[in-house]
PDB file of N, CA and C in Angstrom:
ATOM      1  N   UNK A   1      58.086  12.224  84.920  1.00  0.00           N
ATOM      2  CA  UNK A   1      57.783  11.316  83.832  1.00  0.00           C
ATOM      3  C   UNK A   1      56.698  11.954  82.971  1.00  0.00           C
ATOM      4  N   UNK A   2      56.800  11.920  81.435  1.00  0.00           N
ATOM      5  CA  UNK A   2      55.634  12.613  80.791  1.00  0.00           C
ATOM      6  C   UNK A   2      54.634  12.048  80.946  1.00  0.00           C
ATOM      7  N   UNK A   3      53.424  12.152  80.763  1.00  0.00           N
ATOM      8  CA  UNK A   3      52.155  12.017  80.733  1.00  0.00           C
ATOM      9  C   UNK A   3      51.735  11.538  79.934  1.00  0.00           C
ATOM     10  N   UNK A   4      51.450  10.049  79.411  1.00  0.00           N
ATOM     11  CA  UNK A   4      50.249   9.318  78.230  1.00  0.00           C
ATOM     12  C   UNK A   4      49.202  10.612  77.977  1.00  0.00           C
ATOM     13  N   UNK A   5      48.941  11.057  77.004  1.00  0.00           N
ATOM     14  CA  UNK A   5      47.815  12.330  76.622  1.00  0.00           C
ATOM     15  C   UNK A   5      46.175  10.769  76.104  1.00  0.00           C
ATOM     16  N   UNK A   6      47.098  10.027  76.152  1.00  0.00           N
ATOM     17  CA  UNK A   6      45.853   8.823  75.947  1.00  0.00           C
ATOM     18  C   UNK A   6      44.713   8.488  76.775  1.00  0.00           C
ATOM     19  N   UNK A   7      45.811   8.675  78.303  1.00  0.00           N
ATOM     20  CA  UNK A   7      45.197   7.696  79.211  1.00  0.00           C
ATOM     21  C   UNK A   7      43.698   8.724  79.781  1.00  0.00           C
ATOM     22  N   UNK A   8      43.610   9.843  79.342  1.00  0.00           N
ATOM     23  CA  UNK A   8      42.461  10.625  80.240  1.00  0.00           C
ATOM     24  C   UNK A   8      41.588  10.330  78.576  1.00  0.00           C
ATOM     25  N   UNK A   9      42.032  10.027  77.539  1.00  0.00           N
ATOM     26  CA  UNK A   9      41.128   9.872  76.522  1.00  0.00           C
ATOM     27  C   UNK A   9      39.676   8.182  77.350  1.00  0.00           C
ATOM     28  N   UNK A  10      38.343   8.838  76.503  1.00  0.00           N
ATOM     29  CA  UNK A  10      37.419   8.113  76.786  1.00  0.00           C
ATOM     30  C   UNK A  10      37.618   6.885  75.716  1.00  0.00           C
ATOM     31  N   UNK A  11      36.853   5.898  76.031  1.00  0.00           N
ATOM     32  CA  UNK A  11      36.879   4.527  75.097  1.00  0.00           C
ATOM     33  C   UNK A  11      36.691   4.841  73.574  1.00  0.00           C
ATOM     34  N   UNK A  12      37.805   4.122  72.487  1.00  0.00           N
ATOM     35  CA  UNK A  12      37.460   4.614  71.557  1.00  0.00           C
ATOM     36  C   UNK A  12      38.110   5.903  70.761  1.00  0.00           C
ATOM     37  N   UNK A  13      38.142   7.077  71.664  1.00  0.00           N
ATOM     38  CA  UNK A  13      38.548   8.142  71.707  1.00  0.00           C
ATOM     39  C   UNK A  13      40.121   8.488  71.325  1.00  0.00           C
ATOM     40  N   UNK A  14      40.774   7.649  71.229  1.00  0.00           N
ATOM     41  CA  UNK A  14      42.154   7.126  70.848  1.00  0.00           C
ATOM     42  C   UNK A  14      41.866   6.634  69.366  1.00  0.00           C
ATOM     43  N   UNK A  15      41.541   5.427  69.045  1.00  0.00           N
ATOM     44  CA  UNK A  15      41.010   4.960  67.883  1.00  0.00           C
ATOM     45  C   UNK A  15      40.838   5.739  67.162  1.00  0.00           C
ATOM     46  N   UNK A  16      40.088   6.847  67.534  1.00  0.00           N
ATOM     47  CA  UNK A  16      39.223   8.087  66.587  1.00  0.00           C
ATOM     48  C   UNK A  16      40.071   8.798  66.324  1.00  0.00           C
ATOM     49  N   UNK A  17      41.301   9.112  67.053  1.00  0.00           N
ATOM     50  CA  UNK A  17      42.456  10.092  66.295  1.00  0.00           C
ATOM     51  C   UNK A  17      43.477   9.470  65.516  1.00  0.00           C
ATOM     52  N   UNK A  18      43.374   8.040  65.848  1.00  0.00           N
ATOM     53  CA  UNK A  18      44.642   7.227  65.149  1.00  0.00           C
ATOM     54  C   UNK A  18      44.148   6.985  64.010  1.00  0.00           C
ATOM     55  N   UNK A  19      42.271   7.200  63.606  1.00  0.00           N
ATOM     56  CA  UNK A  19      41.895   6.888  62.462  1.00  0.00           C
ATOM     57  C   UNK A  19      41.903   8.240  61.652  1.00  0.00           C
ATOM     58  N   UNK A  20      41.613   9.363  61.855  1.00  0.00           N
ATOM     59  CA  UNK A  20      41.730  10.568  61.530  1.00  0.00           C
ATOM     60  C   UNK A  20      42.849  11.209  61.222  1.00  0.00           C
ATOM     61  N   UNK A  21      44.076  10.842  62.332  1.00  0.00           N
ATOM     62  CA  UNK A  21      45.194  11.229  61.577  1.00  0.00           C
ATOM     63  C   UNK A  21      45.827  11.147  60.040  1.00  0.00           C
ATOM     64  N   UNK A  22      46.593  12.028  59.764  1.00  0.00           N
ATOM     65  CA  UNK A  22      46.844  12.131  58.576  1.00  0.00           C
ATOM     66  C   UNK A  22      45.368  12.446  57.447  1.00  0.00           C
ATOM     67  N   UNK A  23      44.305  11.917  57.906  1.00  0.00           N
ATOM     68  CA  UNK A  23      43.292  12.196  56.782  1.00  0.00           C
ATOM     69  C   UNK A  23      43.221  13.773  56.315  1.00  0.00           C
ATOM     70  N   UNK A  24      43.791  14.701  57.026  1.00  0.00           N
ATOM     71  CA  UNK A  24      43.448  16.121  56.711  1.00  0.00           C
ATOM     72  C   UNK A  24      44.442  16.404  55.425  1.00  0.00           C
ATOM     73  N   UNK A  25      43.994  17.047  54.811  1.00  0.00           N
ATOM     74  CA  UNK A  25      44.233  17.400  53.657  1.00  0.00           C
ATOM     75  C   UNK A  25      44.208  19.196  53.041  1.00  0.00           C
ATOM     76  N   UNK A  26      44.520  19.630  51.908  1.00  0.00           N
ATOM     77  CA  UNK A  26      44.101  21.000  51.896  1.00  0.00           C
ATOM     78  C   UNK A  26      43.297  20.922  50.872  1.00  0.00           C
ATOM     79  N   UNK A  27      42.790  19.748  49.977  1.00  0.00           N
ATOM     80  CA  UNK A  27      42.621  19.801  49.193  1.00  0.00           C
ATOM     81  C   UNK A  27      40.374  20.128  49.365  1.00  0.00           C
ATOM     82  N   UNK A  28      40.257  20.634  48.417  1.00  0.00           N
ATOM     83  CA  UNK A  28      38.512  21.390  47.867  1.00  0.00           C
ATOM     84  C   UNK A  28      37.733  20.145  48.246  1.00  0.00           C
ATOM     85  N   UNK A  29      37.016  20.678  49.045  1.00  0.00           N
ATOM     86  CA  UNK A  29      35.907  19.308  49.300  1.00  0.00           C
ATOM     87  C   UNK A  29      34.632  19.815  48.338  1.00  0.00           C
ATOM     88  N   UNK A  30      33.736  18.908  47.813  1.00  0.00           N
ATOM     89  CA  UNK A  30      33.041  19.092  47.491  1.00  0.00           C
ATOM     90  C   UNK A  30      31.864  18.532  48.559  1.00  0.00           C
ATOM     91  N   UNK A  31      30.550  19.653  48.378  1.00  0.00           N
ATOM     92  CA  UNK A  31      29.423  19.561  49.198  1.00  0.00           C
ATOM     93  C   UNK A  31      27.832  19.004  48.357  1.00  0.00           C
ATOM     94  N   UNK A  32      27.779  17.145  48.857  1.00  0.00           N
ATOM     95  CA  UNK A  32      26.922  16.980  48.400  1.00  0.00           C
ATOM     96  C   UNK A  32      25.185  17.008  49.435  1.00  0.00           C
ATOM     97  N   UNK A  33      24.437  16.622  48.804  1.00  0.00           N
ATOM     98  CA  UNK A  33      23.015  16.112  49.564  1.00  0.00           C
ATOM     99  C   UNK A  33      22.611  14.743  48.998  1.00  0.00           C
ATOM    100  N   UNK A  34      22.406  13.858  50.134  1.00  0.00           N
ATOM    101  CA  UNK A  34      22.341  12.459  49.850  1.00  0.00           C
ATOM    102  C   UNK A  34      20.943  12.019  50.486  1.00  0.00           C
ATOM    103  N   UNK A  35      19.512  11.815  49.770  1.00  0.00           N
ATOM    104  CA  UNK A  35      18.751  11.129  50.644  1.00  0.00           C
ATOM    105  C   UNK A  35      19.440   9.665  50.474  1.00  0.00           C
ATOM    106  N   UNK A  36      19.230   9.474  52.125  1.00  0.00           N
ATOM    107  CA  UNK A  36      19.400   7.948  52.530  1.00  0.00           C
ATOM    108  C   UNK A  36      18.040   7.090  52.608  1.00  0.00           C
ATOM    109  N   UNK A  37      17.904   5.911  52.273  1.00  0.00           N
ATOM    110  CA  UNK A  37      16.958   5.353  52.849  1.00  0.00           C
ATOM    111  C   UNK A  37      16.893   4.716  53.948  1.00  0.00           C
ATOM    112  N   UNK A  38      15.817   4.141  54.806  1.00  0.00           N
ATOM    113  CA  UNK A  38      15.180   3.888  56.218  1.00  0.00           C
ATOM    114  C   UNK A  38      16.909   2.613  56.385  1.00  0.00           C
ATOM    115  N   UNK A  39      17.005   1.958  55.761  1.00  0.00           N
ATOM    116  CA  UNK A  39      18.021   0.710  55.834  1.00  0.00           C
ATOM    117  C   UNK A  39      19.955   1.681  55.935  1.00  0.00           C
ATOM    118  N   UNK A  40      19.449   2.488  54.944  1.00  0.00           N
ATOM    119  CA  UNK A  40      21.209   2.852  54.567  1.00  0.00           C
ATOM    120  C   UNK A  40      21.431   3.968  55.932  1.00  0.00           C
ATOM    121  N   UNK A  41      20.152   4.721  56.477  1.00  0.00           N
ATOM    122  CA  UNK A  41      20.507   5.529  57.593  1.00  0.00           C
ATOM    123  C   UNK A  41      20.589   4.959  58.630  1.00  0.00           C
ATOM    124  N   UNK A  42      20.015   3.567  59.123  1.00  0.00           N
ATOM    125  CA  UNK A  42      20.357   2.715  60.213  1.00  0.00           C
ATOM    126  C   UNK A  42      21.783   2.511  59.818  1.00  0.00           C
ATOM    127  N   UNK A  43      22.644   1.868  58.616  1.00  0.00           N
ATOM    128  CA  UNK A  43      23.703   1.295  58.619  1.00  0.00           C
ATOM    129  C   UNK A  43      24.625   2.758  58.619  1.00  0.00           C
ATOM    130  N   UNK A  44      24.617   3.791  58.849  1.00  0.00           N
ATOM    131  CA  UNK A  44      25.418   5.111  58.856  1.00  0.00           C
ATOM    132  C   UNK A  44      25.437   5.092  60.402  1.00  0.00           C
ATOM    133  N   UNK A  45      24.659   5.394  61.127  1.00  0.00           N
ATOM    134  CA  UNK A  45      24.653   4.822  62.321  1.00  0.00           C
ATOM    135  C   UNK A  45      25.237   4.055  62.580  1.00  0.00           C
ATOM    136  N   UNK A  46      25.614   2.844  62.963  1.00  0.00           N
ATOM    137  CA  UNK A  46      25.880   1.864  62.905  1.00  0.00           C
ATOM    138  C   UNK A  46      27.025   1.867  62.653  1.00  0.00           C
ATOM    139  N   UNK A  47      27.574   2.465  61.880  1.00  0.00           N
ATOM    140  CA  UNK A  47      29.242   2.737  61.655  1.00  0.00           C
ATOM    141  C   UNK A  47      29.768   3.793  62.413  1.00  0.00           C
ATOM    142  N   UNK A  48      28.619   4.803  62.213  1.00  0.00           N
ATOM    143  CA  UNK A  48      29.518   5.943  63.325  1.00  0.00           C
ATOM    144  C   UNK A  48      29.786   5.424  64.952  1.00  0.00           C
ATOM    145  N   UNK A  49      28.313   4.688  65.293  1.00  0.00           N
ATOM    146  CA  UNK A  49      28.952   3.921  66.482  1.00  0.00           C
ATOM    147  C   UNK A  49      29.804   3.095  66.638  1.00  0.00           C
ATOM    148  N   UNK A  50      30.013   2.366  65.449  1.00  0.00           N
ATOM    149  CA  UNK A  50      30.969   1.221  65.900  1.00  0.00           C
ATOM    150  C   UNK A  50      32.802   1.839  65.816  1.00  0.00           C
ATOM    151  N   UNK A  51      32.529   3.318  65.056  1.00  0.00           N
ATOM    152  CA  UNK A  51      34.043   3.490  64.747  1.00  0.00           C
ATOM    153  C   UNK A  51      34.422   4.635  65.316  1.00  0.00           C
ATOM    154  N   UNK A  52      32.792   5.442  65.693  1.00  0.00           N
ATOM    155  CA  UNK A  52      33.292   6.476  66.000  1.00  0.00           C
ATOM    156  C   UNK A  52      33.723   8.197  65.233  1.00  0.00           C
ATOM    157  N   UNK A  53      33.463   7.458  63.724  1.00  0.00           N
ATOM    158  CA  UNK A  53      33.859   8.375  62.894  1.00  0.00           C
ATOM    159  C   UNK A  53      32.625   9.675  62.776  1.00  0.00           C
ATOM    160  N   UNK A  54      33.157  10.742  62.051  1.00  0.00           N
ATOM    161  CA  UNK A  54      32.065  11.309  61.477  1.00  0.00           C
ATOM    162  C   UNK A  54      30.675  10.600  60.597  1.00  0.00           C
ATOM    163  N   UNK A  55      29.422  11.069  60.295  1.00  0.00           N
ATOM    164  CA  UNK A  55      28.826  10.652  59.227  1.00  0.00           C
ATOM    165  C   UNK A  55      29.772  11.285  58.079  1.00  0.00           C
ATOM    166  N   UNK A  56      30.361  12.044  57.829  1.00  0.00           N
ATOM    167  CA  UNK A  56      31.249  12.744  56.976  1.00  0.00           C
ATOM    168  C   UNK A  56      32.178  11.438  56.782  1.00  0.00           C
ATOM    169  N   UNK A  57      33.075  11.410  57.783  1.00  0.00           N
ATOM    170  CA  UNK A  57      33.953  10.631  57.033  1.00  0.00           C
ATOM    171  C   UNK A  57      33.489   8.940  57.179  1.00  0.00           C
ATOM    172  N   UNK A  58      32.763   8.193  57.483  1.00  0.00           N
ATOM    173  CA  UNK A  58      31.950   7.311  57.339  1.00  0.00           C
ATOM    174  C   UNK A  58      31.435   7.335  55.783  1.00  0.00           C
ATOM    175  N   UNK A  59      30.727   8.423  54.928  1.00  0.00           N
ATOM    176  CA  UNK A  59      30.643   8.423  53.732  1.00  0.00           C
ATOM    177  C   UNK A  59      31.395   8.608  52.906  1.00  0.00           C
ATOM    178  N   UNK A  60      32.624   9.141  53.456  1.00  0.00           N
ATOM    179  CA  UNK A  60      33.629   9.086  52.228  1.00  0.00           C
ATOM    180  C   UNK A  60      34.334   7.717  52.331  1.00  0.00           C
ATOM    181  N   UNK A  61      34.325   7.271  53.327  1.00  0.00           N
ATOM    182  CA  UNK A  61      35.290   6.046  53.522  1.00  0.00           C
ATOM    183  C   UNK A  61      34.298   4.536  53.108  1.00  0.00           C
ATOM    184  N   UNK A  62      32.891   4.920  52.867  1.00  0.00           N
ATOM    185  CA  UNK A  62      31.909   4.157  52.406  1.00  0.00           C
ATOM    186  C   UNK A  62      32.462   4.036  50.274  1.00  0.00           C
ATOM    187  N   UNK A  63      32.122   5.103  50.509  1.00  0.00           N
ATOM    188  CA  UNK A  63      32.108   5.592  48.591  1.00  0.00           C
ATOM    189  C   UNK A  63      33.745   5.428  48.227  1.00  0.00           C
ATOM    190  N   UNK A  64      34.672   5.357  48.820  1.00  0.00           N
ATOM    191  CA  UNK A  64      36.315   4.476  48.425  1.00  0.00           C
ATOM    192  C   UNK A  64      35.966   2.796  48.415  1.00  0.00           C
ATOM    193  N   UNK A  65      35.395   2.503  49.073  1.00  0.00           N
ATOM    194  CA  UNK A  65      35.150   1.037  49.334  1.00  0.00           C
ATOM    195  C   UNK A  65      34.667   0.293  48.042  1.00  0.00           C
ATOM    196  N   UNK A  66      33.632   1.356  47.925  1.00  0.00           N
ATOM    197  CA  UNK A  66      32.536   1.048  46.753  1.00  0.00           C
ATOM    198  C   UNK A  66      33.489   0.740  46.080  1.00  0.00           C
ATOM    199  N   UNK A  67      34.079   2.141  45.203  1.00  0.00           N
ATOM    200  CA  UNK A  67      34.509   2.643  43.869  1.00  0.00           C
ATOM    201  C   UNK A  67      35.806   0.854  43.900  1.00  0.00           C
ATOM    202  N   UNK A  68      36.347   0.649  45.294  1.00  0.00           N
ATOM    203  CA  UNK A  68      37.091  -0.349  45.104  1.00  0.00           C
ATOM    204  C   UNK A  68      36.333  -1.526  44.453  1.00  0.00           C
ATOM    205  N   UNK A  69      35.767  -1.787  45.784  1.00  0.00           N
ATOM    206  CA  UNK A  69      35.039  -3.324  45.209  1.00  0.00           C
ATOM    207  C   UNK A  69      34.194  -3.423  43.620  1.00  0.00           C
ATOM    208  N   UNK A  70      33.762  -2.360  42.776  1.00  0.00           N
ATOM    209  CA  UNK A  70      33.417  -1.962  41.591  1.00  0.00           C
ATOM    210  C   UNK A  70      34.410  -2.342  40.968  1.00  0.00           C
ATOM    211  N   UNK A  71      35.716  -1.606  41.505  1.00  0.00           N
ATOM    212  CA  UNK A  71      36.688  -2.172  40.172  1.00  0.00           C
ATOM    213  C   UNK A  71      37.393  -3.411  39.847  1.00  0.00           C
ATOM    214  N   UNK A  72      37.340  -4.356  40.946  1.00  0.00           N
ATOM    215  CA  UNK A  72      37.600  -5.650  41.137  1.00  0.00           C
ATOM    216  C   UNK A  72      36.697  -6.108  40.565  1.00  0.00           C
ATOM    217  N   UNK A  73      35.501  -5.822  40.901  1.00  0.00           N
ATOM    218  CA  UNK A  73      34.343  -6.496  40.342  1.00  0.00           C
ATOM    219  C   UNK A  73      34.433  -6.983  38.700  1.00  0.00           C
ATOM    220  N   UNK A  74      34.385  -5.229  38.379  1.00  0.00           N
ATOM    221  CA  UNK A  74      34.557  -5.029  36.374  1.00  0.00           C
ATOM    222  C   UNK A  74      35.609  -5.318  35.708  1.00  0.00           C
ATOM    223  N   UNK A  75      36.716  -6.161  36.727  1.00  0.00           N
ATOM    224  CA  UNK A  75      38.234  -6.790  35.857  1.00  0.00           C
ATOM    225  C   UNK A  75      38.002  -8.210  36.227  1.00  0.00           C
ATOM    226  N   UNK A  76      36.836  -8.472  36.473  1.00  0.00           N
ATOM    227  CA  UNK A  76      35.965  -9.980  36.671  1.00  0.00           C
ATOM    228  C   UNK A  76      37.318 -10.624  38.031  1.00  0.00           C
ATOM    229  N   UNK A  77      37.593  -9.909  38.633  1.00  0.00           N
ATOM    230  CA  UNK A  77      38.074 -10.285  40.331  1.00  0.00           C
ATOM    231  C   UNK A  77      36.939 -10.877  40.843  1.00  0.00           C
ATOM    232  N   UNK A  78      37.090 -11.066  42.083  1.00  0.00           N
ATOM    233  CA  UNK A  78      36.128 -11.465  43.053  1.00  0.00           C
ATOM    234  C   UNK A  78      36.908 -11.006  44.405  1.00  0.00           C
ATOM    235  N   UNK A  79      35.669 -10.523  45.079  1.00  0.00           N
ATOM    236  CA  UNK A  79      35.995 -10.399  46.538  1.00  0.00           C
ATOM    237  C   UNK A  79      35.374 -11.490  47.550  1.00  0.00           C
ATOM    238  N   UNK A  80      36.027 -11.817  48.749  1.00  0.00           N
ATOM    239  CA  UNK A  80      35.510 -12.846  49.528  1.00  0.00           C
ATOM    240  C   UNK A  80      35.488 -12.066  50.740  1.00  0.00           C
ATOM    241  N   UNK A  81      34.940 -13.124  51.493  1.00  0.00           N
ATOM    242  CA  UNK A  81      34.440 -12.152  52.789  1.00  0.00           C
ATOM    243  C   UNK A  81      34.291 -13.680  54.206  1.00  0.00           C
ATOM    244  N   UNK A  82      35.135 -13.456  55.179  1.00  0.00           N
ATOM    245  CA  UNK A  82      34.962 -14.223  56.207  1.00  0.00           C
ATOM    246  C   UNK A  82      34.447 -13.877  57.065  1.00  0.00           C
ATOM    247  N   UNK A  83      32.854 -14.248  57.930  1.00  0.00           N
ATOM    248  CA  UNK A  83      32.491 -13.249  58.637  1.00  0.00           C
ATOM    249  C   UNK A  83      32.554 -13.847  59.858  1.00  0.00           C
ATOM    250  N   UNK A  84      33.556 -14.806  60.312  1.00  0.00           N
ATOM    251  CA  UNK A  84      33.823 -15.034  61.553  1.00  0.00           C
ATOM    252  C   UNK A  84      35.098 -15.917  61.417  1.00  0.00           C
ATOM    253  N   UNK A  85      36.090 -15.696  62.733  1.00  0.00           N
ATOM    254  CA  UNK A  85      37.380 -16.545  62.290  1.00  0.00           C
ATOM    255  C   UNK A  85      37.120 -17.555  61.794  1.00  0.00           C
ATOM    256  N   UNK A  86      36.299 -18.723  62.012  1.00  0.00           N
ATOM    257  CA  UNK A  86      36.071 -20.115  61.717  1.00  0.00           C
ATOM    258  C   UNK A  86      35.144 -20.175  60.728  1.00  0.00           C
ATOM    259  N   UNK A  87      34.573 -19.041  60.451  1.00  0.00           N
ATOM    260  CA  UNK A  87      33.228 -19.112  58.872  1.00  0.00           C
ATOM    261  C   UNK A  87      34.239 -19.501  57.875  1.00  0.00           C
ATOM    262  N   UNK A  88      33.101 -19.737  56.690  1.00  0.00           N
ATOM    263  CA  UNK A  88      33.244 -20.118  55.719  1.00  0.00           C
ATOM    264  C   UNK A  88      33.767 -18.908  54.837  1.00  0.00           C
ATOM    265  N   UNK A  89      34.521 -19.038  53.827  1.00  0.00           N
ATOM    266  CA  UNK A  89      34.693 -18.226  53.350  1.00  0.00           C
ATOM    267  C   UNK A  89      33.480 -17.753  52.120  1.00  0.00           C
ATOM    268  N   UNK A  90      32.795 -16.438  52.034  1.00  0.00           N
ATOM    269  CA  UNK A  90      31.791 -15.948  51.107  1.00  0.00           C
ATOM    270  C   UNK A  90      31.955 -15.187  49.909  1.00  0.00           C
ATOM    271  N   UNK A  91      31.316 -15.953  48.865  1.00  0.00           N
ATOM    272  CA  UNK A  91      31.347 -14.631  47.580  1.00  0.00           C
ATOM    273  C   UNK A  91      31.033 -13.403  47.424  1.00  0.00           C
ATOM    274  N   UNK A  92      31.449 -12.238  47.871  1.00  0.00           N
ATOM    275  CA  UNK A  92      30.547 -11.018  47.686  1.00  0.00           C
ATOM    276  C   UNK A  92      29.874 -10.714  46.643  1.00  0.00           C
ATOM    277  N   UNK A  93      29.014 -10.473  45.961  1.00  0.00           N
ATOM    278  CA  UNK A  93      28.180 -10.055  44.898  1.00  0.00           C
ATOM    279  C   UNK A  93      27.574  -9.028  45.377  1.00  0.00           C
ATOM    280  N   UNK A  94      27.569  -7.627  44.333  1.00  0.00           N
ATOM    281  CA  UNK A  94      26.545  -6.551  43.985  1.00  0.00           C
ATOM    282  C   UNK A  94      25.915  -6.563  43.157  1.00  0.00           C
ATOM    283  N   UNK A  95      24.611  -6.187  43.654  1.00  0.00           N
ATOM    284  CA  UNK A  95      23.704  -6.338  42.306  1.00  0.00           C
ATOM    285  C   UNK A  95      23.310  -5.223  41.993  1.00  0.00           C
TER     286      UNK A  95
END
C-alpha cells in the first residue's frame, strides 16, 4: 500500500505546502527593506505562527490584502468583518 508522505509531516506542516503550492512562479521578484514598527513586527509574528508561512510570503500576502481592501474601499464598497461565528457583524474602516 503507498505511503501518506503527510502522515510523518509535523503539525501544520501539511497546511504549509498546501498553502505554498502553486505560489512559485518564474517571474522577477523585487527586493525591498521595510522598517516595521514595535506593533506591525509583533503582528508578522503572529502570522508566521499562526500560518506558518514565511515573513516573505506573510508580506506579500499582507500587501494583496491591502491593495484589495483599498480598492473596495475607493469604489465606496465596504468590507465587513465577523469576528466570531455568533458576533456581530463589523464595519472595517482604514484610516
Amino acid at each position: 500500500m503507498p505511503k501518506n508522505p503527510s502522515a510523518d509531516m509535523a503539525p501544520g506542516e501539511e497546511r504549509q505546502r498546501e498553502r505554498t503550492a502553486g505560489k512559485r512562479s518564474n517571474a522577477p521578484l523585487e527586493r525591498v527593506t521595510v522598517n516595521l514598527t514595535a506593533r506591525a513586527s509583533q503582528a508578522l509574528e503572529n502570522v508566521v505562527e499562526l500560518t506558518g508561512d514565511s515573513k516573505t510570503d506573510a508580506i506579500n500576502r499582507a500587501v494583496q490584502i491591502y491593495a484589495f481592501l483599498e480598492q473596495v474601499l475607493s469604489s465606496d464598497g465596504a468590507v465587513y468583518i465577523r469576528a466570531s461565528p455568533d458576533g456581530e457583524l463589523e464595519r472595517i474602516r482604514l484610516f
